[in-house]
Protein backbone atom coordinates (compact mmCIF):
# COMPACT_ATOMS: atom_id res chain seq x y z
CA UNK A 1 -13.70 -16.11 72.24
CA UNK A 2 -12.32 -12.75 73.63
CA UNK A 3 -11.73 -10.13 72.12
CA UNK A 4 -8.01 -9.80 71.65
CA UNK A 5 -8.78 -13.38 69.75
CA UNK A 6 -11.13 -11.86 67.66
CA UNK A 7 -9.29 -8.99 66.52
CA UNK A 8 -6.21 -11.24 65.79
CA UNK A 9 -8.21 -13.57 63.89
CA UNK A 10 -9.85 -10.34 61.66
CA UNK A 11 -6.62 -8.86 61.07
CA UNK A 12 -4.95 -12.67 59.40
CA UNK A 13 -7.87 -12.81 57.61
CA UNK A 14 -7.73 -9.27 56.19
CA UNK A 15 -4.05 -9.88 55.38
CA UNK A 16 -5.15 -13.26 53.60
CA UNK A 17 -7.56 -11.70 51.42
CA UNK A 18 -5.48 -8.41 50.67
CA UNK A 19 -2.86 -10.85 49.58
CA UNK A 20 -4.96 -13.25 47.38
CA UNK A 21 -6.40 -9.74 45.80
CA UNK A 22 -2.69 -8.81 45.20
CA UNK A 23 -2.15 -12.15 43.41
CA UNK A 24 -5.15 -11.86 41.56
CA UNK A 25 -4.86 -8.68 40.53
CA UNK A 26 -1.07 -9.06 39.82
CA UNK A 27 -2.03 -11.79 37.25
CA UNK A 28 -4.59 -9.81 35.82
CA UNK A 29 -1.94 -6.92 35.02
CA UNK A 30 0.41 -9.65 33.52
CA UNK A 31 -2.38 -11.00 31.20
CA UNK A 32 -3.25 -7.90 29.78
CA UNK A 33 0.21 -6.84 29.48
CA UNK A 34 0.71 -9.74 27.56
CA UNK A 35 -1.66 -9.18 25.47
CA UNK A 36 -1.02 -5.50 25.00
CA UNK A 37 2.05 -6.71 23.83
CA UNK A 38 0.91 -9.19 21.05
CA UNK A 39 -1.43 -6.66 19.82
CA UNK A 40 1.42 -4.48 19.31
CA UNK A 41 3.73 -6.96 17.30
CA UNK A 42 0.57 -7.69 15.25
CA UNK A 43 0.69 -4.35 14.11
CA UNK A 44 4.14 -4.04 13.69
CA UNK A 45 4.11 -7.30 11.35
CA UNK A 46 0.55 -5.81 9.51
CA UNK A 47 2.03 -2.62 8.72
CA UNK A 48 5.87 -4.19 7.47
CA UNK A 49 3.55 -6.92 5.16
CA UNK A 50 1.41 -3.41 4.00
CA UNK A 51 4.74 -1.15 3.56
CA UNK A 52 6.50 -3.95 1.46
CA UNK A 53 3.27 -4.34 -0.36
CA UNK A 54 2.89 -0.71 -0.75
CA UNK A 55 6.51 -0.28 -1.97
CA UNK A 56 6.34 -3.07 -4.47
CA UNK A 57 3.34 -1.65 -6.52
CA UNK A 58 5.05 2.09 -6.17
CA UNK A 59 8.15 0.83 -7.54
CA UNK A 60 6.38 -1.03 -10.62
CA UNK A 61 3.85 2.32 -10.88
CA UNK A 62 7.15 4.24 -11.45
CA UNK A 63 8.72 1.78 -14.05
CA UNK A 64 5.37 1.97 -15.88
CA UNK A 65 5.38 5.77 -15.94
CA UNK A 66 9.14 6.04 -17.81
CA UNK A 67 8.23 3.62 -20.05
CA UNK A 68 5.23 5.63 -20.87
CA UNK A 69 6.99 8.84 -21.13
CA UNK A 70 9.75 7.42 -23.13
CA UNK A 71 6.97 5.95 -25.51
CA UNK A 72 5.97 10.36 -25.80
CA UNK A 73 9.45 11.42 -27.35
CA UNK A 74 9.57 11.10 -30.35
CA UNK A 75 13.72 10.61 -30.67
CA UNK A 76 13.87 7.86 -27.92
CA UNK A 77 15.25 4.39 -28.74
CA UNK A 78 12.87 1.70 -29.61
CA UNK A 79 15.44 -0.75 -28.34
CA UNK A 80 15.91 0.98 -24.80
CA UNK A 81 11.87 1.52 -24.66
CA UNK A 82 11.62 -1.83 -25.02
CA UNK A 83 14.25 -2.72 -22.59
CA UNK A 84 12.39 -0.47 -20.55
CA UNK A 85 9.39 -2.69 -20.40
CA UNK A 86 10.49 -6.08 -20.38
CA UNK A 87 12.53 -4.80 -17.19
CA UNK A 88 9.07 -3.29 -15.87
CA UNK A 89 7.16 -6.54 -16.72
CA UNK A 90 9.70 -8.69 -14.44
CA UNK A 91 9.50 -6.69 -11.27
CA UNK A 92 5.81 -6.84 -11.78
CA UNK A 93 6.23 -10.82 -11.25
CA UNK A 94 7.52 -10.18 -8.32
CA UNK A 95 4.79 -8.11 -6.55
CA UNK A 96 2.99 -11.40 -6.09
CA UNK A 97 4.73 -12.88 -3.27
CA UNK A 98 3.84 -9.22 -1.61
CA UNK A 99 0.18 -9.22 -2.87
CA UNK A 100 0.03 -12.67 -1.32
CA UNK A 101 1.46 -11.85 2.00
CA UNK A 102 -1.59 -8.94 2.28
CA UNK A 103 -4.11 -12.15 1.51
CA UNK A 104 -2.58 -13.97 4.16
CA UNK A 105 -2.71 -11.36 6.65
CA UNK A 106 -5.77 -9.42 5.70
CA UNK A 107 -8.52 -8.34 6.43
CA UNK A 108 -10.48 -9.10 3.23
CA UNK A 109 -11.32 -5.22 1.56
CA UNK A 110 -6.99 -4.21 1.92
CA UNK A 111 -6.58 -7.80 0.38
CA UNK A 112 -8.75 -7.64 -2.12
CA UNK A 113 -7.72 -3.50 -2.74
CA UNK A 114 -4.28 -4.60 -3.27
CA UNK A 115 -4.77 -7.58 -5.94
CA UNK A 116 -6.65 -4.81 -7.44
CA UNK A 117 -3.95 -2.70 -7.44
CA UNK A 118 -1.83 -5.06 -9.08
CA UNK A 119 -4.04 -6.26 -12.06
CA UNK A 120 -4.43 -2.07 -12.85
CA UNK A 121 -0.65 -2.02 -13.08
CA UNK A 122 -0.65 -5.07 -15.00
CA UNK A 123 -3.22 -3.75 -17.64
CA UNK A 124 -1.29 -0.79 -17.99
CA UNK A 125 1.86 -2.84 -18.66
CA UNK A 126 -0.17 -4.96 -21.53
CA UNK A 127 -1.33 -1.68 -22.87
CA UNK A 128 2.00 -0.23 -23.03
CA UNK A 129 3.61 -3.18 -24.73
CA UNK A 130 0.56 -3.77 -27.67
CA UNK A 131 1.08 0.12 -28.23
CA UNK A 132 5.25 -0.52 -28.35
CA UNK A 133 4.89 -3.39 -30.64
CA UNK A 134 3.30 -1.04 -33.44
CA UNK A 135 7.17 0.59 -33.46
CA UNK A 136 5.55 4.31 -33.61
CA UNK A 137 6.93 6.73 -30.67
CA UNK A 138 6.27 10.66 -29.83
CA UNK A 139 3.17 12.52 -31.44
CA UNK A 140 3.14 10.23 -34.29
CA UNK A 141 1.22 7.58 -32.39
CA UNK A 142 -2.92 7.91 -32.73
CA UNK A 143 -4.49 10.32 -30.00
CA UNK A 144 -7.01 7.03 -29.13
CA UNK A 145 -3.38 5.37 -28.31
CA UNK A 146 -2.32 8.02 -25.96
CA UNK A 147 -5.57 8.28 -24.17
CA UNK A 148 -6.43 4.76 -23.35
CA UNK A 149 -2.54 4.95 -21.67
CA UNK A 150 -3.44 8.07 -19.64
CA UNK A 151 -6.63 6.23 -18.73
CA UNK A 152 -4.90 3.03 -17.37
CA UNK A 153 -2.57 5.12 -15.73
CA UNK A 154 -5.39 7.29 -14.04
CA UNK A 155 -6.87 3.72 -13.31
CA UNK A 156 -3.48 2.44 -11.19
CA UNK A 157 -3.08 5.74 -9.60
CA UNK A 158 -6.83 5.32 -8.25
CA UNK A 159 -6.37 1.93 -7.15
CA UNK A 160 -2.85 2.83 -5.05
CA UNK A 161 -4.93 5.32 -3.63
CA UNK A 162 -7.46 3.35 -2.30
CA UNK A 163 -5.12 0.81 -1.11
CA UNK A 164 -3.01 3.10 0.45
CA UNK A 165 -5.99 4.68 2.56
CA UNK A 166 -7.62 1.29 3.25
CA UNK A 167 -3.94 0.16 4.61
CA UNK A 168 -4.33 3.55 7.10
CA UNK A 169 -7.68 2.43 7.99
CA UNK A 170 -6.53 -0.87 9.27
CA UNK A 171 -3.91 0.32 10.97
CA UNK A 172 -5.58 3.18 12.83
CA UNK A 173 -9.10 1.58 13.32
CA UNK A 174 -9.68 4.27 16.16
CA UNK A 175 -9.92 7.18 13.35
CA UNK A 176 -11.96 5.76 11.20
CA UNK A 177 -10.08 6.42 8.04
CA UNK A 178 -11.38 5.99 4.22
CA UNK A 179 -14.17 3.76 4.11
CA UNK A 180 -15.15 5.48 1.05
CA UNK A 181 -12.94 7.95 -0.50
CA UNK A 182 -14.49 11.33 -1.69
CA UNK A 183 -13.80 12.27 -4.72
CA UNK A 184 -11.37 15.20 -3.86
CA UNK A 185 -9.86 12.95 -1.20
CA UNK A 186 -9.07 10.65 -3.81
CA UNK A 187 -7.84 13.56 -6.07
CA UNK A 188 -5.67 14.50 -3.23
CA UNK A 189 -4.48 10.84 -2.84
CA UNK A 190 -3.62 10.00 -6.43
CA UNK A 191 -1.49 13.36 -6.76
CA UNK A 192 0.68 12.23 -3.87
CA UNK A 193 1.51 9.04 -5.33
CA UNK A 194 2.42 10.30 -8.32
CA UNK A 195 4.60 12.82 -6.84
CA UNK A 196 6.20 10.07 -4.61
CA UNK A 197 6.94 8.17 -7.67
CA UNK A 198 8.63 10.83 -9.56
CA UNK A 199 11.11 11.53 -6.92
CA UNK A 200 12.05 7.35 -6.94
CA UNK A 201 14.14 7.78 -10.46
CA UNK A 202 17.29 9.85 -10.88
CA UNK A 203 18.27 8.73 -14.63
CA UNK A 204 14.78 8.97 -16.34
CA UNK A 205 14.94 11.83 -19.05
CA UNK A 206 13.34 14.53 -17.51
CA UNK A 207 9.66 14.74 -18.14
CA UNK A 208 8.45 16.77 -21.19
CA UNK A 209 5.04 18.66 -21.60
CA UNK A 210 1.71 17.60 -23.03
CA UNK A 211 2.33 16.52 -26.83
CA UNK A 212 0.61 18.61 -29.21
CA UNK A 213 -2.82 18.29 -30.42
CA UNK A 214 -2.54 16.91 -34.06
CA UNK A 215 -4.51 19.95 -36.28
């Protein structure tokens, strides 16, 4: 074989493998394109199943909080208080199709954090309804009354917070977020829920001060 040959038959071969390296590598792109791309839709779906989620339990955290402030004045209207609540208590039966879309698309800790979140809400709800049944409103009511609300209120605020983060975490694996909240993290966290579910209502009676201490 001379050498013109030889240098003929080099260069088709160099062409063959530089284009079965193109074809490889072309398919190689593709499939991580591909899934680049599914990876991003899962996240899109994750975080609209965690923002409805998130929404739901706000919305019902709000309802909870007028009915509780209502139950504080003194001059407000059994009959609308208790309006207040039964309309609470049905858009809390409705945070279980949102609870259950979590479950389904998990993982298990924002799941679990957001069931959580729901029974907290749904204790305060109970609490605020045995309290309403007794028919006494404002200061009148027994100071052991008013604190075991503040405490299940404290107790959904806390568990909004740590859903909330745990949702973050999940979303934004590469930070690290909130695998245990500190306690002036969660502080921090519980303030800005309830400030985000203050500015929700516009026909709530404004919000009056700390009752008076019985003497």
């Amino acid at each position: 074989m001379d050498s013109v040959t030889l240098v003929a038959l080099i260069g088709v071969g160099g062409t063959v493998v530089g284009s079965l390296a193109g074809v490889f590598g072309a398919g190689r792109t593709a499939k991580l394109s591909a899934r680049a791309q599914s990876s991003l839709e899962d996240k899109r779906s994750r975080r609209a199943v965690y923002s409805a989620c998130a929404t739901a339990l706000l919305v019902q955290n709000d309802a909870a909080r007028r009915v509780m402030d209502l139950m504080d004045d003194p001059d407000a209207d059994l009959a609308r208080v208790t309006e207040r609540l039964r309309q609470a208590q049905a858009a809390h039966d409705e945070i279980g199709s949102t609870v259950g879309a979590v479950t389904v698309e998990g993982p298990v800790d924002v799941a679990v954090s957001a069931s959580e979140a729901a029974n907290r809400l749904r204790r305060w709800l109970d609490a605020l309804e045995w309290q309403l049944d007794l028919g006494v409103m404002g200061h009148r009511r027994p100071q052991d009354h008013r604190n075991e609300l503040r405490e299940r209120r404290q107790e959904a605020a806390t568990s909004l917070a740590v859903y909330s983060g745990l949702c973050r975490a999940a979303l934004h694996p590469q930070e690290n977020r909130i695998r245990r909240f500190a306690p002036l993290k969660r502080r921090r966290l519980e303030r800005s829920i309830d400030a985000i579910t203050r500015r929700h209502g516009l026909d709530g009676p404004a919000r009056r001060g700390k009752p008076q201490e019985p003497r």
